[in-house]
PDB file of N, CA and C in Angstrom:
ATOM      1  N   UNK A   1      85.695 -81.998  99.500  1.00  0.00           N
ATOM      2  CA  UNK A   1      85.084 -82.960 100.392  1.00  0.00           C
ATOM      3  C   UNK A   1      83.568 -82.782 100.377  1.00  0.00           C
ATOM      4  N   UNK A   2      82.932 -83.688 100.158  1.00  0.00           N
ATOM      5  CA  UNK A   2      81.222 -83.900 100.175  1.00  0.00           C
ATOM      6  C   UNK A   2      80.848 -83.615 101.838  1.00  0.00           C
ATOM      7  N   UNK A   3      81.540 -83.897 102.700  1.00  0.00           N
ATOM      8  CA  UNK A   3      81.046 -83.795 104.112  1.00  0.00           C
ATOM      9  C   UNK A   3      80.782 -82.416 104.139  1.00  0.00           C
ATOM     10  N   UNK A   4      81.769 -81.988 103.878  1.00  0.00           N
ATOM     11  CA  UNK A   4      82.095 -80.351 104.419  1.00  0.00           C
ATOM     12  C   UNK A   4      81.494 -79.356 103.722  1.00  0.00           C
ATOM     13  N   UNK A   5      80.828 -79.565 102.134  1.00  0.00           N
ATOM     14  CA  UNK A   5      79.875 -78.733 101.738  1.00  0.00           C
ATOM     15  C   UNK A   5      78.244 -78.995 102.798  1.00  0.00           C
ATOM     16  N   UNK A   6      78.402 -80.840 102.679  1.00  0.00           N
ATOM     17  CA  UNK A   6      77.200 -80.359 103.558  1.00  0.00           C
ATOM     18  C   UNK A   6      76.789 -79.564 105.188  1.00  0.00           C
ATOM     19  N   UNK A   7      78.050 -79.524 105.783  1.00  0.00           N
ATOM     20  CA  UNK A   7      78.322 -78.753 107.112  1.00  0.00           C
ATOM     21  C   UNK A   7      78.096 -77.349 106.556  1.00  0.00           C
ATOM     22  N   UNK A   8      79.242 -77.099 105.537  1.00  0.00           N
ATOM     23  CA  UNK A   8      79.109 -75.407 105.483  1.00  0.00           C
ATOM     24  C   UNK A   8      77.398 -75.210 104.820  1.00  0.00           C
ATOM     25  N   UNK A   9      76.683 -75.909 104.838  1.00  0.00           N
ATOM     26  CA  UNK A   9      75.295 -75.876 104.292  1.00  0.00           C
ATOM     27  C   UNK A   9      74.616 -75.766 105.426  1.00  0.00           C
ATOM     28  N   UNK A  10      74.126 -76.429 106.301  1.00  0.00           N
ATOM     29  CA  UNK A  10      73.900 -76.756 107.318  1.00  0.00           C
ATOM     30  C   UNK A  10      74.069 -75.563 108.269  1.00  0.00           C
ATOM     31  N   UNK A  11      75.897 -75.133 108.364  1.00  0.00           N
ATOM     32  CA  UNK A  11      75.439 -74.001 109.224  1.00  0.00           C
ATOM     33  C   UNK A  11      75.288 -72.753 109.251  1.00  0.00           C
ATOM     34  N   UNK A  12      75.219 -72.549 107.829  1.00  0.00           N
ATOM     35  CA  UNK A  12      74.839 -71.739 107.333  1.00  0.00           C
ATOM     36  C   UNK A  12      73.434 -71.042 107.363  1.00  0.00           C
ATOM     37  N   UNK A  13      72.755 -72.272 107.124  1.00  0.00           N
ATOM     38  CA  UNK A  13      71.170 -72.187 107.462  1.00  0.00           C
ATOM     39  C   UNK A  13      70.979 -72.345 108.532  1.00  0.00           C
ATOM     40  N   UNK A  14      71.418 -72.781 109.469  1.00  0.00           N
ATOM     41  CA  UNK A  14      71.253 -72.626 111.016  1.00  0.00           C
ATOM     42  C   UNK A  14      71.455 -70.861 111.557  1.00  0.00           C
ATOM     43  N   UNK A  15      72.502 -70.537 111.179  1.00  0.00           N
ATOM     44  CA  UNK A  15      73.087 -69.124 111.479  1.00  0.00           C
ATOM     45  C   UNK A  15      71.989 -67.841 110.523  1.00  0.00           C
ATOM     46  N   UNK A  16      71.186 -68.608 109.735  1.00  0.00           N
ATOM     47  CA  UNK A  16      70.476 -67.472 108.748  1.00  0.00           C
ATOM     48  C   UNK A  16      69.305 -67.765 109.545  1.00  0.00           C
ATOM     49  N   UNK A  17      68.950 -69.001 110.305  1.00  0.00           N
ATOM     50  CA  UNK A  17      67.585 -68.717 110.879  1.00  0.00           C
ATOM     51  C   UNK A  17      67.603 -68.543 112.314  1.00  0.00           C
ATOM     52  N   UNK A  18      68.576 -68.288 112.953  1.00  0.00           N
ATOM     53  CA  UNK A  18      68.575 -67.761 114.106  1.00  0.00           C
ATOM     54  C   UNK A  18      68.920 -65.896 114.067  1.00  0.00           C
ATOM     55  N   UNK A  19      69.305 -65.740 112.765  1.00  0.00           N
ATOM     56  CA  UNK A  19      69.760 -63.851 112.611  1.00  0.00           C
ATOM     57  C   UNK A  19      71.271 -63.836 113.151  1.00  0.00           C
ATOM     58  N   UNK A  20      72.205 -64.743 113.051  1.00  0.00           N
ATOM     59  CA  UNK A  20      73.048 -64.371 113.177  1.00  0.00           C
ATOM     60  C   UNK A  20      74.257 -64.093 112.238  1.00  0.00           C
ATOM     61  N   UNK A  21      74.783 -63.185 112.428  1.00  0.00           N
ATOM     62  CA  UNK A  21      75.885 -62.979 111.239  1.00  0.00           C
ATOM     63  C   UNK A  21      77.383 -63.580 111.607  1.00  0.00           C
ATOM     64  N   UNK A  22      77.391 -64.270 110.648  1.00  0.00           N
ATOM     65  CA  UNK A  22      78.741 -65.170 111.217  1.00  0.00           C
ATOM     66  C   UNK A  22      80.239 -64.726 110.030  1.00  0.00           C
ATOM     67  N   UNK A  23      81.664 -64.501 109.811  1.00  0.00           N
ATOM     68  CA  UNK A  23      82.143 -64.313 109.591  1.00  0.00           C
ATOM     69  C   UNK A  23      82.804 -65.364 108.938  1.00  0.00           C
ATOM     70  N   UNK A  24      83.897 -65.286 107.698  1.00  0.00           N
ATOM     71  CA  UNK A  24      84.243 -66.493 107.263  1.00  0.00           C
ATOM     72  C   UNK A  24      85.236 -67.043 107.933  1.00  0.00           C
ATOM     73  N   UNK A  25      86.089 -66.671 108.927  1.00  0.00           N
ATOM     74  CA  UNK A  25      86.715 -67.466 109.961  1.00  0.00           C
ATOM     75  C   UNK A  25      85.824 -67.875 110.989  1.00  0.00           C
ATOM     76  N   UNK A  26      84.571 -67.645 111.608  1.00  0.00           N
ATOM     77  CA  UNK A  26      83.625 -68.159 112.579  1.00  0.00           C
ATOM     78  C   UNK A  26      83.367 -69.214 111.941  1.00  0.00           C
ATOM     79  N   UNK A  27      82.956 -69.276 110.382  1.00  0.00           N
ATOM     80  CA  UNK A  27      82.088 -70.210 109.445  1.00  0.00           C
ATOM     81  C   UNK A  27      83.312 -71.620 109.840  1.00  0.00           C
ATOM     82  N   UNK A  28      84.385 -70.694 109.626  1.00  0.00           N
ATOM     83  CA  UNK A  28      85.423 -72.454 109.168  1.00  0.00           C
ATOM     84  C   UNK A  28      85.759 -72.570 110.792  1.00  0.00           C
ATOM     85  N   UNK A  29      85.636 -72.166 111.786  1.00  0.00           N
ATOM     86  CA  UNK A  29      85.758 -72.763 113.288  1.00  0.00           C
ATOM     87  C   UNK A  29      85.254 -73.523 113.273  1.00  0.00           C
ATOM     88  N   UNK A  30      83.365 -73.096 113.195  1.00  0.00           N
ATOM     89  CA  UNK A  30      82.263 -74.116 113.244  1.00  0.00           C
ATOM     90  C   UNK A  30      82.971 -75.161 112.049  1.00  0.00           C
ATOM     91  N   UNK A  31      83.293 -75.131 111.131  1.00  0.00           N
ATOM     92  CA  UNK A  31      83.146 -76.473 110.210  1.00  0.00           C
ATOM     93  C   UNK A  31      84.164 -77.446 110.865  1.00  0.00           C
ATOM     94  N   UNK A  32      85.511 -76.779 111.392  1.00  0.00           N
ATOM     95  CA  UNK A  32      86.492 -77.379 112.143  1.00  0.00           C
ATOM     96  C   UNK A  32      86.199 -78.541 113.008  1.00  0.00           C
ATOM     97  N   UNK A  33      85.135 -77.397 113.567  1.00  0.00           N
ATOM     98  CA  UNK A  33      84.815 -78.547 114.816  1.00  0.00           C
ATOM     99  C   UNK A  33      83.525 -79.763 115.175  1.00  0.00           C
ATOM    100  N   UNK A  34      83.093 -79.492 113.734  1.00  0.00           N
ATOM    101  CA  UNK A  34      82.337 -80.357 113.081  1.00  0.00           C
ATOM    102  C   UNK A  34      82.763 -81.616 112.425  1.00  0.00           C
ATOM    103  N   UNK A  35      83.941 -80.851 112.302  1.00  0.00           N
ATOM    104  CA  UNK A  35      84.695 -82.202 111.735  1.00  0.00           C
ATOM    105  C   UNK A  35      85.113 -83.321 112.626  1.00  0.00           C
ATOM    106  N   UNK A  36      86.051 -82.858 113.839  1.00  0.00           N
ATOM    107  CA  UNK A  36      86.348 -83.380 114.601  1.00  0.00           C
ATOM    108  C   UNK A  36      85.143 -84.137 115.589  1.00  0.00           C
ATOM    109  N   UNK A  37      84.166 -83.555 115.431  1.00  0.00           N
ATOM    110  CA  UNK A  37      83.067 -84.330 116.321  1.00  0.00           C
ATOM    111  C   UNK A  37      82.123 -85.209 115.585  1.00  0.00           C
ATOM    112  N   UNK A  38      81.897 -85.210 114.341  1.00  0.00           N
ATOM    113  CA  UNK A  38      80.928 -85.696 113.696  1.00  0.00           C
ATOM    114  C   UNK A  38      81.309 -87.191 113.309  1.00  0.00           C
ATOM    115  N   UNK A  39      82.601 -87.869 112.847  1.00  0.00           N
ATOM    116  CA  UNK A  39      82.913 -88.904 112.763  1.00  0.00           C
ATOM    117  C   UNK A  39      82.550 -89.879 114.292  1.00  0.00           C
ATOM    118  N   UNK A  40      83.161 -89.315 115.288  1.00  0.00           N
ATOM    119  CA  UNK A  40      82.826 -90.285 116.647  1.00  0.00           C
ATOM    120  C   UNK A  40      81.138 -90.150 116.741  1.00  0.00           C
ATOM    121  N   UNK A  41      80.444 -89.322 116.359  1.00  0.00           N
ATOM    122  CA  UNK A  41      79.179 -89.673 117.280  1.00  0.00           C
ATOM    123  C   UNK A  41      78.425 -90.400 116.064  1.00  0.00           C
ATOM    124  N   UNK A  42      79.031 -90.282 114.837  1.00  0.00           N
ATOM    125  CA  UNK A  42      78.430 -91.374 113.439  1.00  0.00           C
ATOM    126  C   UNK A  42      78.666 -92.735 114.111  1.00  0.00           C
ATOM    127  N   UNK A  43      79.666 -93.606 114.575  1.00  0.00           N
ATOM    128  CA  UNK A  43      79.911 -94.750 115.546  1.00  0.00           C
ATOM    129  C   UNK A  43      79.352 -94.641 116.421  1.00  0.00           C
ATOM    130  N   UNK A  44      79.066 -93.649 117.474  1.00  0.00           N
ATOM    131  CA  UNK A  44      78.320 -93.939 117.994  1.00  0.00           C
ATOM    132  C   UNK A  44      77.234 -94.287 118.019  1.00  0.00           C
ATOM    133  N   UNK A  45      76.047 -93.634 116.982  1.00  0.00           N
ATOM    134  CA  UNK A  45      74.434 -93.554 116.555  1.00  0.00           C
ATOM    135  C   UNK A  45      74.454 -95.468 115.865  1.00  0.00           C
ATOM    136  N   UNK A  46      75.615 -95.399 115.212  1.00  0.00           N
ATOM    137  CA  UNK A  46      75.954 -96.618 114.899  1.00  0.00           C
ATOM    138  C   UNK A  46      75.949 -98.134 115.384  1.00  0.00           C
ATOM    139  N   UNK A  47      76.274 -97.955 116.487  1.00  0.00           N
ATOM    140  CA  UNK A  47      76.326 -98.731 117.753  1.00  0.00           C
ATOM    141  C   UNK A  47      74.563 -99.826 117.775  1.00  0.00           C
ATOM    142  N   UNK A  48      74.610-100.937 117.517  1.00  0.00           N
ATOM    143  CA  UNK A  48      73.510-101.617 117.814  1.00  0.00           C
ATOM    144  C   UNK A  48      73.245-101.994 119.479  1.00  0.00           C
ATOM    145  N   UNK A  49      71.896-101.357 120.005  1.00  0.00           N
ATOM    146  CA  UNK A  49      71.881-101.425 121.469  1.00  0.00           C
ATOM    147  C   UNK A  49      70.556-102.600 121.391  1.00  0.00           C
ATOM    148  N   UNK A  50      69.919-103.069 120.213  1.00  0.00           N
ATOM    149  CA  UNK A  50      68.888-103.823 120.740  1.00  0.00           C
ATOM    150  C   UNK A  50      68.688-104.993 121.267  1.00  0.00           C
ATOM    151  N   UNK A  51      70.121-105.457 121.136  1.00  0.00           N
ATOM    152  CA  UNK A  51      70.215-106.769 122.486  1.00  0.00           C
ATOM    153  C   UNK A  51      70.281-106.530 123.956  1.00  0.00           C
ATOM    154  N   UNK A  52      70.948-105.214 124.374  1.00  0.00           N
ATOM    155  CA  UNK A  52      70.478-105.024 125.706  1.00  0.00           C
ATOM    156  C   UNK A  52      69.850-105.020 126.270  1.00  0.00           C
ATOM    157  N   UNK A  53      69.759-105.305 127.374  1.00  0.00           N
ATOM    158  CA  UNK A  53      69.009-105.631 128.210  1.00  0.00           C
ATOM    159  C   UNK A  53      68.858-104.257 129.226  1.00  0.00           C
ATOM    160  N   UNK A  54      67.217-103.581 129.193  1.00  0.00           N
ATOM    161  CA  UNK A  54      67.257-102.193 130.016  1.00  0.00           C
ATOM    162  C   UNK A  54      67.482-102.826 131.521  1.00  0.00           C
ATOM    163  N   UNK A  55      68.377-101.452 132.294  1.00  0.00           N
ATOM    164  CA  UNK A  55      68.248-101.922 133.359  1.00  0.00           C
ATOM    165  C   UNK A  55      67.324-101.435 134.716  1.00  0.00           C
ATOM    166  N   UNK A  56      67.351-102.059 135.217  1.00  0.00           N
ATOM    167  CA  UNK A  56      65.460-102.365 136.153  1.00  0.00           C
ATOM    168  C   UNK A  56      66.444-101.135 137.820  1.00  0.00           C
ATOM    169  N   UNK A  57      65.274-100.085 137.342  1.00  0.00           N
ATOM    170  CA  UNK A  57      65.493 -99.446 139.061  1.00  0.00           C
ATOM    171  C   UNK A  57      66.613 -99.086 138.905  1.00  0.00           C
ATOM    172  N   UNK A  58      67.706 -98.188 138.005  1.00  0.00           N
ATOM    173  CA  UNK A  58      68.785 -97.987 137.947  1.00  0.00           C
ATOM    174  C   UNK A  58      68.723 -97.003 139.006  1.00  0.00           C
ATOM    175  N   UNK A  59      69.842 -96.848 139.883  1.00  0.00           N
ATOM    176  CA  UNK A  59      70.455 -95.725 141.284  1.00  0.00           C
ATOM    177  C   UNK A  59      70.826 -94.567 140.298  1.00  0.00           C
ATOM    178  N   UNK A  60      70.480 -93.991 139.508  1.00  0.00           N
ATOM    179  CA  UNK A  60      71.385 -92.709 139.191  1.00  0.00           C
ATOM    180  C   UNK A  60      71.997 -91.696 139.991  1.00  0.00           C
ATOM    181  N   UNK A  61      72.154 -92.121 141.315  1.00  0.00           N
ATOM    182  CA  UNK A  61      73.101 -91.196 141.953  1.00  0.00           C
ATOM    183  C   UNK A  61      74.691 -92.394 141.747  1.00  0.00           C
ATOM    184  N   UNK A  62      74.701 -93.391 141.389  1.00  0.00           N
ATOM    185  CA  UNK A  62      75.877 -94.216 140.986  1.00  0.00           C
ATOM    186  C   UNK A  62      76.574 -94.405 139.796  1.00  0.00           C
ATOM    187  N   UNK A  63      77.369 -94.733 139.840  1.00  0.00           N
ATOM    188  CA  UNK A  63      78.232 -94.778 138.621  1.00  0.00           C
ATOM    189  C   UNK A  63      77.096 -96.461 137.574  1.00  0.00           C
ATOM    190  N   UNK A  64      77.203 -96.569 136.571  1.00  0.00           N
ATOM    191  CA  UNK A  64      77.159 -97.829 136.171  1.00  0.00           C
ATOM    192  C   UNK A  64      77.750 -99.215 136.583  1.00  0.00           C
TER     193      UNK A  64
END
């Protein structure tokens, strides 16, 4: 799979520039759960918002 070399790339170099030593079952958790999360938030980023309309004075103590 092309995805998953670039994950095990990715956190690899993440884990080498923070000093951490990660194990090859830690390595494939992280890729695991990369997997499972990375498809939904690709649809999401995906998502065209520039017809919305911002909304004016939103209450953020309320729900939408």
């Amino acid at each position: 799979m092309e995805g998953s070399d670039h994950a095990a790339d990715f956190i690899a170099s993440g884990l080498a520039l923070l000093g951490i030593e990660a194990d090859e079952i830690e390595i494939a958790v992280m890729g695991a759960f990369h997997q499972l999360l990375w498809p939904p938030l690709q649809e999401m980023l995906a998502i065209d918002t520039s017809e919305l309309a911002p909304e004016r004075n939103p209450d953020l103590s309320k729900a939408p």
